[in-house]
PDB file of N, CA and C in Angstrom:
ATOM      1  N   UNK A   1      -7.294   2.521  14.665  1.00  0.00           N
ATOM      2  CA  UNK A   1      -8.180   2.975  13.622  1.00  0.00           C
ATOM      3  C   UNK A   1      -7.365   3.533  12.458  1.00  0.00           C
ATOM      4  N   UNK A   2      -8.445   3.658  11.638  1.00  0.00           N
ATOM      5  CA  UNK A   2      -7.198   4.452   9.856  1.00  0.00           C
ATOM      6  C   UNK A   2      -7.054   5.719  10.138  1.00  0.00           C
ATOM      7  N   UNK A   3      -5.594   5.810  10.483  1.00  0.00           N
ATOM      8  CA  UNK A   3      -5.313   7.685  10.322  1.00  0.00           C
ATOM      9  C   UNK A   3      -5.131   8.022   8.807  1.00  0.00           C
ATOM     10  N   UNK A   4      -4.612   7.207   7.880  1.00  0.00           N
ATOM     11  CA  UNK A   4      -4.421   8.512   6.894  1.00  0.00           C
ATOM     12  C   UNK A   4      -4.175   7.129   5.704  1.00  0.00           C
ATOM     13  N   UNK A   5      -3.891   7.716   4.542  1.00  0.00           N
ATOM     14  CA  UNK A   5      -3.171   6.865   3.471  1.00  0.00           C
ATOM     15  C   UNK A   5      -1.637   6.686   3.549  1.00  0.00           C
ATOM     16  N   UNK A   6      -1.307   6.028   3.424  1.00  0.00           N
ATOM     17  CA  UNK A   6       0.320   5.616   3.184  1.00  0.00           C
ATOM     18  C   UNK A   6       0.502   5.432   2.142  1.00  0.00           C
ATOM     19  N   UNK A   7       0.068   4.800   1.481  1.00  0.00           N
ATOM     20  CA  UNK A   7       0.622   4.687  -0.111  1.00  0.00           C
ATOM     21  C   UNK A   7      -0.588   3.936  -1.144  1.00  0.00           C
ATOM     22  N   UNK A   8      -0.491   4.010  -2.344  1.00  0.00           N
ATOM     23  CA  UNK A   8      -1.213   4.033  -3.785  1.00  0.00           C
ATOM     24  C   UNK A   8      -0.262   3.168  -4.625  1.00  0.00           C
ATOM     25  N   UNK A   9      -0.578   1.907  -4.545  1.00  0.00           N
ATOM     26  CA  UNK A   9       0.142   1.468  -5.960  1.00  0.00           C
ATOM     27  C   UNK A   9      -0.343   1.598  -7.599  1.00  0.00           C
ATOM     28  N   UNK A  10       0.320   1.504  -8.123  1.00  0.00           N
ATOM     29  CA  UNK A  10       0.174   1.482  -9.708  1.00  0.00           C
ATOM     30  C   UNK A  10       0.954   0.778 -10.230  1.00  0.00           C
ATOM     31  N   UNK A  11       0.694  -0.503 -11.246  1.00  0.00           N
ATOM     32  CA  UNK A  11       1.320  -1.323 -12.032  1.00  0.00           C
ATOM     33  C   UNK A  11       2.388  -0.790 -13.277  1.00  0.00           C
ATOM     34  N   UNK A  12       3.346  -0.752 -13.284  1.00  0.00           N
ATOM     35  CA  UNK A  12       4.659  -0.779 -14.321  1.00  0.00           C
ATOM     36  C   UNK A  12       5.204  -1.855 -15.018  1.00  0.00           C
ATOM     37  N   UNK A  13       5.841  -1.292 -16.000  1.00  0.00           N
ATOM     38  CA  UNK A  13       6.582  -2.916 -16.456  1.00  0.00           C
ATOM     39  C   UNK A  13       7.927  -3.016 -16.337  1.00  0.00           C
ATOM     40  N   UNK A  14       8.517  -2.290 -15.304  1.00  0.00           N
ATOM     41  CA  UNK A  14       9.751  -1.844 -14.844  1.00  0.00           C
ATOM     42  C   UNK A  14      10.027  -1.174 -13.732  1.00  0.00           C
ATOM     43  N   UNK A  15       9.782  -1.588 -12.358  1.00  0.00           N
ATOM     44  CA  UNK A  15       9.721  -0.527 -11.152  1.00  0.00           C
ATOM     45  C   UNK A  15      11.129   0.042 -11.619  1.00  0.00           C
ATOM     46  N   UNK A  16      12.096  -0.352 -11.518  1.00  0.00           N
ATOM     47  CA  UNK A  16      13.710   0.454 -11.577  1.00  0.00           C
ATOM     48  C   UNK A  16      13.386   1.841 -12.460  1.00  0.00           C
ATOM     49  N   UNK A  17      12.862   1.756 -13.827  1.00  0.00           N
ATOM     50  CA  UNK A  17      13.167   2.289 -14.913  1.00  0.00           C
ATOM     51  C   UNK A  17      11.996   3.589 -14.558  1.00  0.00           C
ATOM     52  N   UNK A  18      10.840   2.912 -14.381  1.00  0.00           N
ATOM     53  CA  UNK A  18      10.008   3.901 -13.648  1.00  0.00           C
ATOM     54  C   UNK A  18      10.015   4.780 -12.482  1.00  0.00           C
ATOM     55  N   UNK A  19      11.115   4.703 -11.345  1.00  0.00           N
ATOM     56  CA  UNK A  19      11.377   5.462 -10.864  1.00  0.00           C
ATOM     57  C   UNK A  19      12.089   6.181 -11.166  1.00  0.00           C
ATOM     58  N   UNK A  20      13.041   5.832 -11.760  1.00  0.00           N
ATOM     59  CA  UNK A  20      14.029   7.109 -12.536  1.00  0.00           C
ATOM     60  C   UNK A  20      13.112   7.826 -13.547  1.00  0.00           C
ATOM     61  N   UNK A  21      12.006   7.683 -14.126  1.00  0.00           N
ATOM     62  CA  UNK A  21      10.892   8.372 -14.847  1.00  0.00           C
ATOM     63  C   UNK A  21      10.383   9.521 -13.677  1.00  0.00           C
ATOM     64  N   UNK A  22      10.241   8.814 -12.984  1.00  0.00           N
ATOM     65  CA  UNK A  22       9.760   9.685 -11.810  1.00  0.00           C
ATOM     66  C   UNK A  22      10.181  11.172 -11.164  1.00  0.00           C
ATOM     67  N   UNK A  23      11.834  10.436 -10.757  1.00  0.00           N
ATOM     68  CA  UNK A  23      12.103  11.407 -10.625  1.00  0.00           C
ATOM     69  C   UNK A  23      12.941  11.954 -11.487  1.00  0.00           C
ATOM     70  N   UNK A  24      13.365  11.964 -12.290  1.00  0.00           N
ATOM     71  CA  UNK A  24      13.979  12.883 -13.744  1.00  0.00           C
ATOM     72  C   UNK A  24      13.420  13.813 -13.853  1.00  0.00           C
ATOM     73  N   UNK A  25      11.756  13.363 -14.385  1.00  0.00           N
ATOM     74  CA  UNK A  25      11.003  14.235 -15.171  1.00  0.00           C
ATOM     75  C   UNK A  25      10.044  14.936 -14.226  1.00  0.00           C
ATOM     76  N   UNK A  26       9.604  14.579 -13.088  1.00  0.00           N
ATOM     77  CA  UNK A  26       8.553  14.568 -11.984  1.00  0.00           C
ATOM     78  C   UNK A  26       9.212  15.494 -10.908  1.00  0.00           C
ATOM     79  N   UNK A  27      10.310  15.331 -11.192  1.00  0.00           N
ATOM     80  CA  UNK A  27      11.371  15.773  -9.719  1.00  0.00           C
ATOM     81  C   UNK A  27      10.801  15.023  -8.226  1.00  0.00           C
ATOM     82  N   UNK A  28      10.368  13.872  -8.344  1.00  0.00           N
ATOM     83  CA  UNK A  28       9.736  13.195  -6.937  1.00  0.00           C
ATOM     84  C   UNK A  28      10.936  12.463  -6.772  1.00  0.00           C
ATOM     85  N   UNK A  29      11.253  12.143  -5.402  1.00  0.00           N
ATOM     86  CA  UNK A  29      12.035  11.500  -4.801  1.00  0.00           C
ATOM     87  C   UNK A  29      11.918  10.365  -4.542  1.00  0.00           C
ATOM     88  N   UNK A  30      12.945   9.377  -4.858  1.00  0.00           N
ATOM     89  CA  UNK A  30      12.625   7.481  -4.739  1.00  0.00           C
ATOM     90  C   UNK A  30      12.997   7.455  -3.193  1.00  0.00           C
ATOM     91  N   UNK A  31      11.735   6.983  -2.651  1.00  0.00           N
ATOM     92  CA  UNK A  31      12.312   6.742  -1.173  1.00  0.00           C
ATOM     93  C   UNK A  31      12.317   5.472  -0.616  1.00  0.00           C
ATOM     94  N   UNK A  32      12.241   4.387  -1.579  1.00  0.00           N
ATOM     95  CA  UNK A  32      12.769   2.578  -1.204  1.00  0.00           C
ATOM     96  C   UNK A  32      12.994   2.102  -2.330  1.00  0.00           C
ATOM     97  N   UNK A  33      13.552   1.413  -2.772  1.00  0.00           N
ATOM     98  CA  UNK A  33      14.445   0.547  -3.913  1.00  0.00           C
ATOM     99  C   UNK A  33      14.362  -0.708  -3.182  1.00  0.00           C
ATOM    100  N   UNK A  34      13.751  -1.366  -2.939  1.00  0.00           N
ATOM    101  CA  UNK A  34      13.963  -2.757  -2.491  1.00  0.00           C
ATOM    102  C   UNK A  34      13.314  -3.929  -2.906  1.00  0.00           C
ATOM    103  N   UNK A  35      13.690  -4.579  -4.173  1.00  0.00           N
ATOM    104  CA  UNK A  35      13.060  -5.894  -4.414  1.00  0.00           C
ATOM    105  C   UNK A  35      11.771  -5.509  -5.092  1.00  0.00           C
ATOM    106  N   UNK A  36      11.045  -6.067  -4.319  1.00  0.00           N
ATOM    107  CA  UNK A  36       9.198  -5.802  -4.900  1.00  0.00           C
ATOM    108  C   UNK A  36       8.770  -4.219  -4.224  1.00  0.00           C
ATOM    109  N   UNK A  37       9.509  -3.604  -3.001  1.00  0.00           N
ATOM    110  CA  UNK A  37       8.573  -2.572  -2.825  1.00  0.00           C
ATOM    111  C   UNK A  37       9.447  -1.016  -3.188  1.00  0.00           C
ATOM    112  N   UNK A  38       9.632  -0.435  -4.322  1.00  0.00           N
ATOM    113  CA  UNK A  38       9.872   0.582  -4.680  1.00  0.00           C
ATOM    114  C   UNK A  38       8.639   1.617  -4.700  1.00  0.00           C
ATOM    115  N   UNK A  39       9.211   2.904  -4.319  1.00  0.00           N
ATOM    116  CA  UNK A  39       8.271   4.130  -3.750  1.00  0.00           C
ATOM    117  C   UNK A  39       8.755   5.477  -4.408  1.00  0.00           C
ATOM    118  N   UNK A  40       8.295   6.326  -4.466  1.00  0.00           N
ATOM    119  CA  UNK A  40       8.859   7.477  -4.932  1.00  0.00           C
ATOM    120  C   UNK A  40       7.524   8.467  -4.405  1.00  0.00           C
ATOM    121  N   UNK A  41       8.051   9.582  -4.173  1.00  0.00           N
ATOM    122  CA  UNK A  41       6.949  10.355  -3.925  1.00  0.00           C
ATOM    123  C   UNK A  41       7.473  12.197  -4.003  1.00  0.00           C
ATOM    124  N   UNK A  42       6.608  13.149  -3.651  1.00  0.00           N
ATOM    125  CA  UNK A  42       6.739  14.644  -3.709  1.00  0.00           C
ATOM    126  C   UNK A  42       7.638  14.912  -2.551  1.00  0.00           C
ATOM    127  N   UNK A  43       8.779  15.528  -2.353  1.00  0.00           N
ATOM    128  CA  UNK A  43       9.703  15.744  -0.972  1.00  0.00           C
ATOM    129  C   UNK A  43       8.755  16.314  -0.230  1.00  0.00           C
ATOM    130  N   UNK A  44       8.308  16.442   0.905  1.00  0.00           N
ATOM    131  CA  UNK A  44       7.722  16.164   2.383  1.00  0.00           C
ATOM    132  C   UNK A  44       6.350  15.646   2.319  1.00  0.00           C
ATOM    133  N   UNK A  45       5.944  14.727   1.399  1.00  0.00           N
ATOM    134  CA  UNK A  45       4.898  14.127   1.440  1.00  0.00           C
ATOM    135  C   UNK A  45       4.679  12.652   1.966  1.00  0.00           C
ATOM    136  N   UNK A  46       3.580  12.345   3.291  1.00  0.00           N
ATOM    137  CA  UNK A  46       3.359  11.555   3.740  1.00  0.00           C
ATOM    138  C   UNK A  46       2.946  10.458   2.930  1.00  0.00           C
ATOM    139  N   UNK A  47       2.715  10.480   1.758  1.00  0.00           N
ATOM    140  CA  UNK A  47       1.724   9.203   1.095  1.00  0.00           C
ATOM    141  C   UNK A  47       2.898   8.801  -0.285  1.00  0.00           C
ATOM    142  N   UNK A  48       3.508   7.802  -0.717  1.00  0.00           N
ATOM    143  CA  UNK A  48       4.090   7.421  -1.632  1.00  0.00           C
ATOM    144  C   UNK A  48       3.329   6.659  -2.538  1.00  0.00           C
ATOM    145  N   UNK A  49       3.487   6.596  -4.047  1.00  0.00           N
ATOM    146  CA  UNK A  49       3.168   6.069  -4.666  1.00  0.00           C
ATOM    147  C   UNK A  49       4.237   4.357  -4.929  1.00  0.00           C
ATOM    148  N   UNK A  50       3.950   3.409  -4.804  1.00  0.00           N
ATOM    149  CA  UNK A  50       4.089   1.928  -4.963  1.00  0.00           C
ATOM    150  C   UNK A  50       4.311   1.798  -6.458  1.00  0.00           C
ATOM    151  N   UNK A  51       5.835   1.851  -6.935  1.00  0.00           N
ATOM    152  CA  UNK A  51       5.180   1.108  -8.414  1.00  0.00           C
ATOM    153  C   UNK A  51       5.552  -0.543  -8.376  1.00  0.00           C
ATOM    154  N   UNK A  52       4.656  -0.753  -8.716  1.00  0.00           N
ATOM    155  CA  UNK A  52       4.403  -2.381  -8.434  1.00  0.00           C
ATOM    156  C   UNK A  52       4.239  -3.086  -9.858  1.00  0.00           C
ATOM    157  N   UNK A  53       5.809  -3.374 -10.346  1.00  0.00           N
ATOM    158  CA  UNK A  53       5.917  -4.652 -11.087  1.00  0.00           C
ATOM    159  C   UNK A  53       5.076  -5.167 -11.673  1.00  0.00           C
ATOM    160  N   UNK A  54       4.796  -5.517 -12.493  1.00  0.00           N
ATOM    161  CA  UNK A  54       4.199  -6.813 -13.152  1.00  0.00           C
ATOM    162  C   UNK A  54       1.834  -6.432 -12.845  1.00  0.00           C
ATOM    163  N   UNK A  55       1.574  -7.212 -11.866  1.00  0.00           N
ATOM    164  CA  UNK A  55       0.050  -6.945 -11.487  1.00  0.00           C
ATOM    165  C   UNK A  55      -0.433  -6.729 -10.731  1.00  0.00           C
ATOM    166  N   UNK A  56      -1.482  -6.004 -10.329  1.00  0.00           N
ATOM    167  CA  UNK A  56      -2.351  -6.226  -9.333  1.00  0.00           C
ATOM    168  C   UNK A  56      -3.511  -7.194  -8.762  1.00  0.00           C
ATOM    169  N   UNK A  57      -3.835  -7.948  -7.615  1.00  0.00           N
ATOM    170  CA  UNK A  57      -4.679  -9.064  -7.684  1.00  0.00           C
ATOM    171  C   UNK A  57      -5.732  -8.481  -8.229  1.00  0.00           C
ATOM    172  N   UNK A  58      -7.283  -9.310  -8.717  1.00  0.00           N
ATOM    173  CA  UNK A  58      -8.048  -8.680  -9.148  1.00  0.00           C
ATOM    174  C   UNK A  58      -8.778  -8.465  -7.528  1.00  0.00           C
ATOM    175  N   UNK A  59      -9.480  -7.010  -8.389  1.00  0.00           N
ATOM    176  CA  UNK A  59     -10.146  -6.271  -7.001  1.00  0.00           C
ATOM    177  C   UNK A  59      -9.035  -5.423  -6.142  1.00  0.00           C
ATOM    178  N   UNK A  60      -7.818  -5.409  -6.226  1.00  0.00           N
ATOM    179  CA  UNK A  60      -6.356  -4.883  -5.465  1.00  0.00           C
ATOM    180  C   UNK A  60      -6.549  -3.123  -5.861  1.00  0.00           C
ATOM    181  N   UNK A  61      -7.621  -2.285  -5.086  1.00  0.00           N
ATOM    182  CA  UNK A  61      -7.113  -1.254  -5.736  1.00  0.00           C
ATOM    183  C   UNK A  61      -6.069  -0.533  -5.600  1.00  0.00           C
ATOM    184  N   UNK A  62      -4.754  -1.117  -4.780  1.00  0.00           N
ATOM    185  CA  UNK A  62      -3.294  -0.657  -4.982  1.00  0.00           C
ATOM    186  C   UNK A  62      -3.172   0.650  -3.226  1.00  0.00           C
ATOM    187  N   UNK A  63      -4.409   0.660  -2.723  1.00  0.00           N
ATOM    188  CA  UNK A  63      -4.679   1.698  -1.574  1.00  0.00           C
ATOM    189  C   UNK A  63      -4.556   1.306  -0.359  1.00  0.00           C
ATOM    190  N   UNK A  64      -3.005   1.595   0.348  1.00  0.00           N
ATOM    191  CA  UNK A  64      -3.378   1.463   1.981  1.00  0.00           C
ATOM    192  C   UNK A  64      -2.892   2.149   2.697  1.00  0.00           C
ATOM    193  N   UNK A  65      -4.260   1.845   3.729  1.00  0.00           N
ATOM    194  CA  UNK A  65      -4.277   3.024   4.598  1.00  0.00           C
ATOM    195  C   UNK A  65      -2.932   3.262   6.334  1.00  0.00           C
ATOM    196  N   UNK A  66      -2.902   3.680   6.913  1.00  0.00           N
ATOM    197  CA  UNK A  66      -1.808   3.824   7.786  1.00  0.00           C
ATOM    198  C   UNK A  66      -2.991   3.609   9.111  1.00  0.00           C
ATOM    199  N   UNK A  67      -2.045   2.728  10.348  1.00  0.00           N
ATOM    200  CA  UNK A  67      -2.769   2.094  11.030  1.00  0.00           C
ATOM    201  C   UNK A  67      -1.720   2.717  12.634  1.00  0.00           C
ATOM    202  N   UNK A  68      -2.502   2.516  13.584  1.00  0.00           N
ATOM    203  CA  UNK A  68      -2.022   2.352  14.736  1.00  0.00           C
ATOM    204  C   UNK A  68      -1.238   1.790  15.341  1.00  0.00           C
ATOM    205  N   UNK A  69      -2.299   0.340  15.581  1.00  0.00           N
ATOM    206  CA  UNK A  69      -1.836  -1.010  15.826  1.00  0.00           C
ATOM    207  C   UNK A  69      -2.511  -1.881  14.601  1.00  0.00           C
ATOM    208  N   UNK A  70      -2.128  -2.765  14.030  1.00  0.00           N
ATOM    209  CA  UNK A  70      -2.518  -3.253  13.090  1.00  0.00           C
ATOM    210  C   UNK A  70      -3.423  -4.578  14.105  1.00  0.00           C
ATOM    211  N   UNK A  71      -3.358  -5.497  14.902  1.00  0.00           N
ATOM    212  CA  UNK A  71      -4.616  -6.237  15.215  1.00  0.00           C
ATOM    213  C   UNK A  71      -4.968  -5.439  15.978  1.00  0.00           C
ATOM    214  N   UNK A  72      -4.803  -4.605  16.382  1.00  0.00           N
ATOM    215  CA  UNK A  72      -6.445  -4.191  17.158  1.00  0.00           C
ATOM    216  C   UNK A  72      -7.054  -3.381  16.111  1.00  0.00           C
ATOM    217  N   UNK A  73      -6.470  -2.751  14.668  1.00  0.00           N
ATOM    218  CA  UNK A  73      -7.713  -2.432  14.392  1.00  0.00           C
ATOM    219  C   UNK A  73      -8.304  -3.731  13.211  1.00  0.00           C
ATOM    220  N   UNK A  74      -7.715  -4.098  13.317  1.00  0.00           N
ATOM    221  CA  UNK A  74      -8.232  -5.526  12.400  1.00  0.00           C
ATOM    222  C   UNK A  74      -9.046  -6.361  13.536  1.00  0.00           C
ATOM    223  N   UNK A  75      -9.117  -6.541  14.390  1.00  0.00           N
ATOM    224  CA  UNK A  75     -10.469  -7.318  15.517  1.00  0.00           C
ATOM    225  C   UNK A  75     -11.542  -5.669  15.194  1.00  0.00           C
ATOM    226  N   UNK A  76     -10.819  -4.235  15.973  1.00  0.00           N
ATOM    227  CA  UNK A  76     -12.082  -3.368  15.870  1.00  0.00           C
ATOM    228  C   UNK A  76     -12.731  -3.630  14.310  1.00  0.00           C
ATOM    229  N   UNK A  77     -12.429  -3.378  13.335  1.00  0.00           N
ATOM    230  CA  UNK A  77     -13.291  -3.359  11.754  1.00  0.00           C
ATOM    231  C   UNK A  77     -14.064  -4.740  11.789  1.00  0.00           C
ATOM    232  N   UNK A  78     -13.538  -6.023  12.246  1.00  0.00           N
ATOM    233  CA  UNK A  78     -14.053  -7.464  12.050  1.00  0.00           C
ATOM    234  C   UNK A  78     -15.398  -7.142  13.151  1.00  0.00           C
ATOM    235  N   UNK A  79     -15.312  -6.401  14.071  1.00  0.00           N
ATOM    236  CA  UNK A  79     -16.733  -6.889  14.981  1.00  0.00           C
ATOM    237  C   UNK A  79     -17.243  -5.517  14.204  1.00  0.00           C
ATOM    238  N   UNK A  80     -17.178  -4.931  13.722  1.00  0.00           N
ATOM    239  CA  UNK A  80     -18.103  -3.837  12.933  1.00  0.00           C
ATOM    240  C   UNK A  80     -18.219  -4.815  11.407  1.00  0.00           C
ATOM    241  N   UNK A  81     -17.720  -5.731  11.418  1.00  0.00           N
ATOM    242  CA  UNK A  81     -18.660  -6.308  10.150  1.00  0.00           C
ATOM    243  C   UNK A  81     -17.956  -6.577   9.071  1.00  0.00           C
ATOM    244  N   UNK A  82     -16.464  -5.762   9.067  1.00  0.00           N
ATOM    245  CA  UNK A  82     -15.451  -5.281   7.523  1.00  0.00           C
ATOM    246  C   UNK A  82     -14.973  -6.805   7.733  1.00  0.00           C
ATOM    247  N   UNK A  83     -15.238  -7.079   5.987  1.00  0.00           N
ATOM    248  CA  UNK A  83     -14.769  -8.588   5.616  1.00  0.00           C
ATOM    249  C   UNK A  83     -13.259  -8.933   5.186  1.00  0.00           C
ATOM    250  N   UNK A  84     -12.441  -9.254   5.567  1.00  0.00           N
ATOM    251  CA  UNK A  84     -11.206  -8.852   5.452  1.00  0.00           C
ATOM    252  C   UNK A  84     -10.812 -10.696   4.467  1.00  0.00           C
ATOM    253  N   UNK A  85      -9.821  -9.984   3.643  1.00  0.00           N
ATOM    254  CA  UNK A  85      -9.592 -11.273   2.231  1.00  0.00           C
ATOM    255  C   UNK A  85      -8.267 -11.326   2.911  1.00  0.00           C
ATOM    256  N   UNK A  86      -7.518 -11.257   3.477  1.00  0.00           N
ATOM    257  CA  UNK A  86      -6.281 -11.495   4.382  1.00  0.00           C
ATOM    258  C   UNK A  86      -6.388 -11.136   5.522  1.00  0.00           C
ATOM    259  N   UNK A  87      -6.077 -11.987   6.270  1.00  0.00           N
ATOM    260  CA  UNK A  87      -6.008 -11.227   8.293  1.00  0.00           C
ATOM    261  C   UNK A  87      -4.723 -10.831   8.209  1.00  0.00           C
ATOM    262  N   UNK A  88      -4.243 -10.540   9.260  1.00  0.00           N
ATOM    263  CA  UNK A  88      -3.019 -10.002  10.057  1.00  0.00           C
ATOM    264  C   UNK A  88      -1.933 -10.948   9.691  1.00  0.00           C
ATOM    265  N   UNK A  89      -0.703 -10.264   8.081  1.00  0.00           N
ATOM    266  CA  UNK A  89      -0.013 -11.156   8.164  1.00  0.00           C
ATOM    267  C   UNK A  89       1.787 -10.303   8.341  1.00  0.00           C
ATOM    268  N   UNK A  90       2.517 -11.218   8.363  1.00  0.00           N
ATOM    269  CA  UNK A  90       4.030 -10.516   8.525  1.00  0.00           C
ATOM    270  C   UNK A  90       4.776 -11.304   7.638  1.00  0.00           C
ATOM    271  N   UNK A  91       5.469 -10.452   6.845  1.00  0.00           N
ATOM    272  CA  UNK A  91       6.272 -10.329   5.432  1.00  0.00           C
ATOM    273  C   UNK A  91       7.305  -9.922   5.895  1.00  0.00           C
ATOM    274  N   UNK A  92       8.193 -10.175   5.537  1.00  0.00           N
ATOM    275  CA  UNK A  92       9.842  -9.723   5.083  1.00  0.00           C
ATOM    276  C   UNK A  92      10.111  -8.426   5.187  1.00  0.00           C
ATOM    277  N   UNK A  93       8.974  -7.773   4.281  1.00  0.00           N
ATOM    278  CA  UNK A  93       8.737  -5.950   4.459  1.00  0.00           C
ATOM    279  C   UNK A  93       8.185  -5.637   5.555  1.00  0.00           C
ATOM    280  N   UNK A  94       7.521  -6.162   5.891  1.00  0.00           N
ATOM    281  CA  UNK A  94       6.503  -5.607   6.932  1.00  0.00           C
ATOM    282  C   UNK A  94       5.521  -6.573   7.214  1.00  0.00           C
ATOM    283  N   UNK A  95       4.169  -5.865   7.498  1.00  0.00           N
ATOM    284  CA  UNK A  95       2.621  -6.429   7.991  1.00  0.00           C
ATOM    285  C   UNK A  95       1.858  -5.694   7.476  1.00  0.00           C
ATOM    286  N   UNK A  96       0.564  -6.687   7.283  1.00  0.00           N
ATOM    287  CA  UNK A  96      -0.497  -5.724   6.694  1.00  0.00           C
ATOM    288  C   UNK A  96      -1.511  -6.601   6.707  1.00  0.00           C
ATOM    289  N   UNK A  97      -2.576  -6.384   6.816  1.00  0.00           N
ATOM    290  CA  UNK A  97      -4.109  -7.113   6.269  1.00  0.00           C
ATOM    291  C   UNK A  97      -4.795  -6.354   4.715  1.00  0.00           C
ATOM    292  N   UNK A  98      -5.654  -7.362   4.596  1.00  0.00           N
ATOM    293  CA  UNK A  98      -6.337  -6.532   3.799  1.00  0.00           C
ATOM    294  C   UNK A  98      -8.206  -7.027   3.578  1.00  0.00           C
ATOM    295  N   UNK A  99      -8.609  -5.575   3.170  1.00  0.00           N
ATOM    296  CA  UNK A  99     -10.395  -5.922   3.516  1.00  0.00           C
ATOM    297  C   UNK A  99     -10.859  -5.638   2.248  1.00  0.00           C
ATOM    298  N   UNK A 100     -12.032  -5.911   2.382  1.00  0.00           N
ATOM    299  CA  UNK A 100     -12.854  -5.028   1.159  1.00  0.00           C
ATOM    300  C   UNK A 100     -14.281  -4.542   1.740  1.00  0.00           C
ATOM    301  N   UNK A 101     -14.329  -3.528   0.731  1.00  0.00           N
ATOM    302  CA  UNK A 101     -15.508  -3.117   0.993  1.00  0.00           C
ATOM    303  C   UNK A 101     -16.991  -3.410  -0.314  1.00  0.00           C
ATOM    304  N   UNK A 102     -17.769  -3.545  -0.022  1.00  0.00           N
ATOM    305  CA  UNK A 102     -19.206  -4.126  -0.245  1.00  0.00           C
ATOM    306  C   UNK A 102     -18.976  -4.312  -2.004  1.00  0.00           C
ATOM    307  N   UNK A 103     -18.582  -3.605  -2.477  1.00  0.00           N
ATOM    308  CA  UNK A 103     -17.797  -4.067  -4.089  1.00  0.00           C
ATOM    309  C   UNK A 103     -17.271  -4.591  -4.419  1.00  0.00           C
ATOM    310  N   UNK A 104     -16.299  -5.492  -3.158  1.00  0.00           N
ATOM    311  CA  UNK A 104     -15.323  -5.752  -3.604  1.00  0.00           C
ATOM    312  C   UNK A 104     -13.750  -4.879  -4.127  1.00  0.00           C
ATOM    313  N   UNK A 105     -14.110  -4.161  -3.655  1.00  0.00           N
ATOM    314  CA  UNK A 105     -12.828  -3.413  -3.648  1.00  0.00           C
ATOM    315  C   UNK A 105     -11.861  -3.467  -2.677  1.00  0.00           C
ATOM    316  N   UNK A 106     -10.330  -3.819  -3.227  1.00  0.00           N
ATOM    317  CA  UNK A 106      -9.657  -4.515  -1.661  1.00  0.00           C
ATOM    318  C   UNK A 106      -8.528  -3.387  -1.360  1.00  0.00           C
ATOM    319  N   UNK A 107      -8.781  -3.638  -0.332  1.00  0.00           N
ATOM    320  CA  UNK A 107      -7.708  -2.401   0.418  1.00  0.00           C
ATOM    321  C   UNK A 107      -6.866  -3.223   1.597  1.00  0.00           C
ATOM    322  N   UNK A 108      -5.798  -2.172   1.490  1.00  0.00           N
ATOM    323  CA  UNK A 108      -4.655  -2.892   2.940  1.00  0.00           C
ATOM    324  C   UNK A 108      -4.659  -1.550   3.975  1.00  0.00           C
ATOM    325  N   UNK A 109      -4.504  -2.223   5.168  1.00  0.00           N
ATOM    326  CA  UNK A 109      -4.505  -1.511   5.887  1.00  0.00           C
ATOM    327  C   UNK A 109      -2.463  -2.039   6.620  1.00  0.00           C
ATOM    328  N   UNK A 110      -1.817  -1.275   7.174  1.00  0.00           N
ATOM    329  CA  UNK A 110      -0.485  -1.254   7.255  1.00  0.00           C
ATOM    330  C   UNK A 110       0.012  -0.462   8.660  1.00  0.00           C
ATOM    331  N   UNK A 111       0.919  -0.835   9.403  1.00  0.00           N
ATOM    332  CA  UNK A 111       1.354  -0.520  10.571  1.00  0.00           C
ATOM    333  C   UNK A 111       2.059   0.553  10.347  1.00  0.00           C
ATOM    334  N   UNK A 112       2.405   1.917  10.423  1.00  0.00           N
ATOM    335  CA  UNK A 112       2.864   2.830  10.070  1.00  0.00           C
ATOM    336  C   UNK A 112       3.603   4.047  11.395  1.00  0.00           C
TER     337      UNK A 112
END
């Protein structure tokens, strides 16, 4: 099931340049530099902010949540009904699905 948030993206036109914005002026700490997934966040805070390059898909509100097991709770949400716009996939970074809810608003859910 969803324990908590993991991270919030927001679109930049420079992840590199924007984390050093971050933490310069913010005093938040960059805690991944890698390729597409750069993070920075408040020192002992569980949830990082994503700055994410270039766009977001439409409907992507940039929000996911922290998971258990990632298919079992992706079968539990599917027999409760949650329409999921990606199943259970594995990336280079990681895994993640992602759903939406009745707006259309899409969210990932992430193995954490």
């Amino acid at each position: 099931m969803i324990q908590s948030i993991i991270d919030v993206a927001i679109v930049v036109s420079k992840a590199q340049k924007s984390a050093e914005w971050y933490r310069d002026k913010l005093g938040l700490e960059i805690r991944a530099n890698e390729a597409h997934w750069v993070t920075v966040a408040p020192k002992g805070s569980d949830v990082v902010i994503h700055l994410c390059e270039g766009e977001l898909e439409p409907g992507n509100t940039g929000i996911a949540f922290r998971v258990n097991n990632l298919d079992e709770t992706y079968s539990e949400l599917t027999k409760k009904g949650v329409e999921f716009t990606v199943k259970p996939t594995k990336e280079e970074w990681g895994s993640y699905a992602m759903f939406k809810d009745p707006d259309g608003n899409v969210f990932w859910i992430m193995p954490g």
